[in-house]
Protein backbone atom coordinates (compact mmCIF):
# COMPACT_ATOMS: atom_id res chain seq x y z
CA UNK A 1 2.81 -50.27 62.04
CA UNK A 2 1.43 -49.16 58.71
CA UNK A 3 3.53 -47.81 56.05
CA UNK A 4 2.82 -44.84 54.31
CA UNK A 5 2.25 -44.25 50.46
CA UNK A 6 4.84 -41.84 49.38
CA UNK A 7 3.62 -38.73 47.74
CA UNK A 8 5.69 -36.51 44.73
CA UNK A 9 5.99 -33.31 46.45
CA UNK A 10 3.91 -30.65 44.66
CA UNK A 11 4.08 -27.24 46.66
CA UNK A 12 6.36 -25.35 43.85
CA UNK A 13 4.68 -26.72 40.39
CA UNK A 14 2.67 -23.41 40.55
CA UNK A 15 6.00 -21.39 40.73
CA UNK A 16 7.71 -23.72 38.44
CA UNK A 17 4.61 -23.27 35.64
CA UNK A 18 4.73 -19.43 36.20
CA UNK A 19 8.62 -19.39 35.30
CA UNK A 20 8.18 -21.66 32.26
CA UNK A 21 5.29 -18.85 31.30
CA UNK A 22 7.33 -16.12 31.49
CA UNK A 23 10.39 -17.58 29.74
CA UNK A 24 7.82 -18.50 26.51
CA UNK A 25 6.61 -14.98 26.57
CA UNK A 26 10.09 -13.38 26.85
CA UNK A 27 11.53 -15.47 23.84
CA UNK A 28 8.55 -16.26 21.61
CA UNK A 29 8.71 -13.90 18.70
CA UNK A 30 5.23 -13.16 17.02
CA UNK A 31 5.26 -12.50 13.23
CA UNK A 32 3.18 -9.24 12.47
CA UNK A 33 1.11 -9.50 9.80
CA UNK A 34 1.80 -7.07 7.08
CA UNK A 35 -1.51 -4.81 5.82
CA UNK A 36 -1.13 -2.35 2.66
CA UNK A 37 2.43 -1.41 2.25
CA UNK A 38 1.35 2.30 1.86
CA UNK A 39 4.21 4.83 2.35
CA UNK A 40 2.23 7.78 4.82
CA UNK A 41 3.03 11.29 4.41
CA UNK A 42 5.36 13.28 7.03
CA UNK A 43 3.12 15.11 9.01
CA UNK A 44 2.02 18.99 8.08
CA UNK A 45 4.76 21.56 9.65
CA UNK A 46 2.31 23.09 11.76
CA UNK A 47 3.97 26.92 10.93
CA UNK A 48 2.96 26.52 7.48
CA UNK A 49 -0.38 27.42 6.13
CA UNK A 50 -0.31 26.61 2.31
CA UNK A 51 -2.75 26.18 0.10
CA UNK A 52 -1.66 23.64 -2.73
CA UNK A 53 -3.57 24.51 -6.26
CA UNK A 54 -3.42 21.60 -8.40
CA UNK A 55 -4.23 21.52 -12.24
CA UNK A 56 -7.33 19.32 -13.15
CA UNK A 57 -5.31 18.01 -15.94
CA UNK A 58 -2.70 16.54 -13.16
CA UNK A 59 -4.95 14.57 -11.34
CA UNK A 60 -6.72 11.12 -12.18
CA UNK A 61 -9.81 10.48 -10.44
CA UNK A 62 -10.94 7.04 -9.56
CA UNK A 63 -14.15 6.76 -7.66
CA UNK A 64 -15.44 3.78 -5.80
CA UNK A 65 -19.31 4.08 -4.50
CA UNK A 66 -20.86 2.06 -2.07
CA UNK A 67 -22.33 -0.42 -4.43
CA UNK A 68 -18.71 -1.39 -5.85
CA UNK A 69 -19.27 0.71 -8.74
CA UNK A 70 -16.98 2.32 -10.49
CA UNK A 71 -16.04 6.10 -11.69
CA UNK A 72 -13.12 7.28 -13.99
CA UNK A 73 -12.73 10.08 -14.99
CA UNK A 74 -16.35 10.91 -14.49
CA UNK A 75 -17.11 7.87 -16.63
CA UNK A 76 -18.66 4.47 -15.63
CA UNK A 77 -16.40 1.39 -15.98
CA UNK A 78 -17.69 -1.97 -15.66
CA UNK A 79 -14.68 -3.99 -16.61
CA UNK A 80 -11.23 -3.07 -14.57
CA UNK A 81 -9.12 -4.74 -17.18
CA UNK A 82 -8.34 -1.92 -18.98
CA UNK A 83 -7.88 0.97 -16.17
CA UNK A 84 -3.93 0.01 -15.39
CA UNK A 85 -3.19 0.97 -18.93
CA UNK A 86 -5.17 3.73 -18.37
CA UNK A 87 -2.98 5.81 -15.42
CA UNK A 88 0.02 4.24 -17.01
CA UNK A 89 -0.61 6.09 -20.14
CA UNK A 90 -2.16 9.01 -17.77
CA UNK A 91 1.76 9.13 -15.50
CA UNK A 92 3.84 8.74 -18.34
CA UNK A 93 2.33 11.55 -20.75
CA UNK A 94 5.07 14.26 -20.44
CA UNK A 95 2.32 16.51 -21.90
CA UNK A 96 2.12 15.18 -25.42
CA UNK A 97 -1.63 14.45 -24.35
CA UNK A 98 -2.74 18.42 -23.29
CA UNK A 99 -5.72 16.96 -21.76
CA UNK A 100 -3.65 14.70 -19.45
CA UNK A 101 -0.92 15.33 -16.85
CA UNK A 102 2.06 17.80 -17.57
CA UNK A 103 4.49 15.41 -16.30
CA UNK A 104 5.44 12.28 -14.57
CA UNK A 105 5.88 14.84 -11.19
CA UNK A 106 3.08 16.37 -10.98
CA UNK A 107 0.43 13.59 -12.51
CA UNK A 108 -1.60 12.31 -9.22
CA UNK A 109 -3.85 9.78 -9.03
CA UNK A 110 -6.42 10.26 -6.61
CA UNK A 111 -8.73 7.26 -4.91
CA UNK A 112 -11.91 8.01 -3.15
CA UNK A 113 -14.19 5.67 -1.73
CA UNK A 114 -17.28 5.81 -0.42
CA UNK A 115 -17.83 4.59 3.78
CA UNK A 116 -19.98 1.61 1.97
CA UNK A 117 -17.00 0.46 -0.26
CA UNK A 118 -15.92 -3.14 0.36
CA UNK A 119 -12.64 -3.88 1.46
CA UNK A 120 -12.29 -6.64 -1.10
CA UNK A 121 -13.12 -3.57 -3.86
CA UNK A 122 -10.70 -0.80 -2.26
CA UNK A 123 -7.68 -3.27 -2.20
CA UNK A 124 -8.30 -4.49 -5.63
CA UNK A 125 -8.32 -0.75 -7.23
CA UNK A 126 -5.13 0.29 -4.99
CA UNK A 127 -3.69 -2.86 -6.72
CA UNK A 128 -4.43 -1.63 -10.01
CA UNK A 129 -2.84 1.63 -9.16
CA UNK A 130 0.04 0.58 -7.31
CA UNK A 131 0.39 -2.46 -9.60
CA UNK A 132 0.50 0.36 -12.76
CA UNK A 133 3.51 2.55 -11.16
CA UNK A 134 5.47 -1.12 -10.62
CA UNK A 135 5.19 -1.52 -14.15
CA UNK A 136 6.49 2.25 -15.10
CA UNK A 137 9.60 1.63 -12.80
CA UNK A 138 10.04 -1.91 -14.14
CA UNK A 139 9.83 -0.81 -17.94
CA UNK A 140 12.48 2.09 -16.37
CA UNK A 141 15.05 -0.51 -15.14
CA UNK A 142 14.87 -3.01 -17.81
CA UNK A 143 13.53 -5.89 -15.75
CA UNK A 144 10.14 -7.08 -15.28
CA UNK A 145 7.62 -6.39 -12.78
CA UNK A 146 8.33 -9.20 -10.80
CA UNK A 147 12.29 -8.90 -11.01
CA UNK A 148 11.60 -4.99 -9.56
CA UNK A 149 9.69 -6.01 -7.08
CA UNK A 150 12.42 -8.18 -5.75
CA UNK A 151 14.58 -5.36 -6.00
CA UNK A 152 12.87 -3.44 -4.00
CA UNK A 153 12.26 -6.05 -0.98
CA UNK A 154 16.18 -6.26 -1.12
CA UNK A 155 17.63 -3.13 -0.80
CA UNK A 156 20.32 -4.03 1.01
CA UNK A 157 21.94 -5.90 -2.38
CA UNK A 158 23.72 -2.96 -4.15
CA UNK A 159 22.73 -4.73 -7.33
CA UNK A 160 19.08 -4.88 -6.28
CA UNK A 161 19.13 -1.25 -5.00
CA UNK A 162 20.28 0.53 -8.21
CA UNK A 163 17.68 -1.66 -10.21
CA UNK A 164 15.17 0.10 -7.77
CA UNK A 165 16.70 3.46 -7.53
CA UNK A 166 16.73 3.14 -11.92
CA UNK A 167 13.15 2.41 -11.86
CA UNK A 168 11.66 4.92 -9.62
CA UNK A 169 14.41 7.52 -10.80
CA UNK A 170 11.49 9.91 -13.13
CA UNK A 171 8.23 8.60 -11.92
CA UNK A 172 7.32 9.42 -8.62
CA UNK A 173 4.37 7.14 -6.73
CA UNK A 174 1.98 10.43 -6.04
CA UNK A 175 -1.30 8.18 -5.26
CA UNK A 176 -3.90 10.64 -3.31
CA UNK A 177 -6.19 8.39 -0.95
CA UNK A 178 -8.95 10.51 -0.40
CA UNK A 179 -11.11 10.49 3.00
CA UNK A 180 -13.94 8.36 2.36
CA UNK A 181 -17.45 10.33 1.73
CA UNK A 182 -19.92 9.10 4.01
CA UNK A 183 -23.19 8.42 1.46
CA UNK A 184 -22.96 4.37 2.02
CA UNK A 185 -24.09 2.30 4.86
C-alpha cells in the first residue's frame, strides 16, 4: 500500500487574500497632496446682477505671456527681485501715492496669464504676490514672516490665532486671478 504525500489545503487562500485586501483598503489612509492654498470665492448669488466698477488706480496688473515674459504695470520687467516691494508699497499706500491704490481695501492685484504660461512661471509670480501680503500681515503683528506663517497653520492656539487675526486685521488678500487669454500654444 502506498502512502500518500500530504497536501496544505488551499481552496480558501483566494477568500482569505480578498479579506486581507479589503481590510488594507478600509484602514490605509492616503495623504492628499496639497496644490496652491488659494482661498476661492463664494459663488455669485444668482438674483444679483451687479456690475462692479473698479478704479484703475486700485488695481495692480501683472501680466505673464506665453514666453515667460513679464508685464507690470504696462512695463517690461526682466528681473522679479524687485516686484514684492513693488505691490507691498502698491497695498499699503492709504492714498499718499494718488497714482496708486486708495486704500489697503480696495487695492487689488490682478494676475493674468497667458494659456502658454509655464506652470513653473505662474507659481513663482503668485509667490511673489502672496509672499508680499505675508509680509504686510507679519510687519502688522510684530513677528516675522515665518513666525506668521506658523500662526496661521495653527489656528487652533489662541496665541497663534490673535497673531494671525493682528496681521490680517487692515490688509485684506484681494489677489484677482484672471482667466488665462488664449494667444500661447
Amino acid at each position: 500500500m502506498a502512502r500518500s504525500t500530504p497536501e496544505i489545503p488551499n481552496a480558501s487562500m483566494a477568500d482569505i487574500a480578498f479579506l486581507l485586501l479589503t481590510f488594507f483598503l478600509v484602514t490605509t489612509t492616503i495623504n492628499n497632496d496639497k496644490g496652491l492654498s488659494i482661498g476661492l470665492p463664494p459663488p455669485p448669488d444668482p438674483n444679483k446682477n451687479e456690475e462692479v466698477k473698479m478704479q484703475e488706480k486700485n488695481i495692480f496688473k501683472i501680466q505673464v505671456n506665453s514666453s515667460d515674459a513679464l508685464l507690470v504695470e504696462g512695463e517690461p520687467m526682466e528681473d522679479v527681485s524687485g516686484l514684492k516691494e513693488m505691490i507691498i508699497k502698491f497695498v499699503k499706500n492709504k492714498g499718499v501715492d494718488p497714482a496708486s491704490s486708495e486704500s489697503p481695501e480696495k487695492a487689488i492685484v490682478s494676475f493674468k496669464t497667458d494659456r502658454g504660461t509655464s506652470h513653473k512661471r505662474f507659481v513663482e509670480i503668485l509667490d511673489i504676490i502672496q509672499g508680499a501680503y505675508y509680509d504686510i500681515y507679519a510687519e502688522q503683528a510684530g513677528v516675522t514672516n515665518k513666525e506668521f506663517r506658523e500662526a496661521a497653520s495653527q489656528l487652533a492656539d489662541p496665541e497663534k490665532k490673535a497673531i494671525y487675526e493682528r496681521g490680517k486685521k487692515d490688509y485684506p488678500m484681494n489677489i484677482s486671478i484672471a482667466e488665462p487669454t488664449k494667444v500661447g500654444n
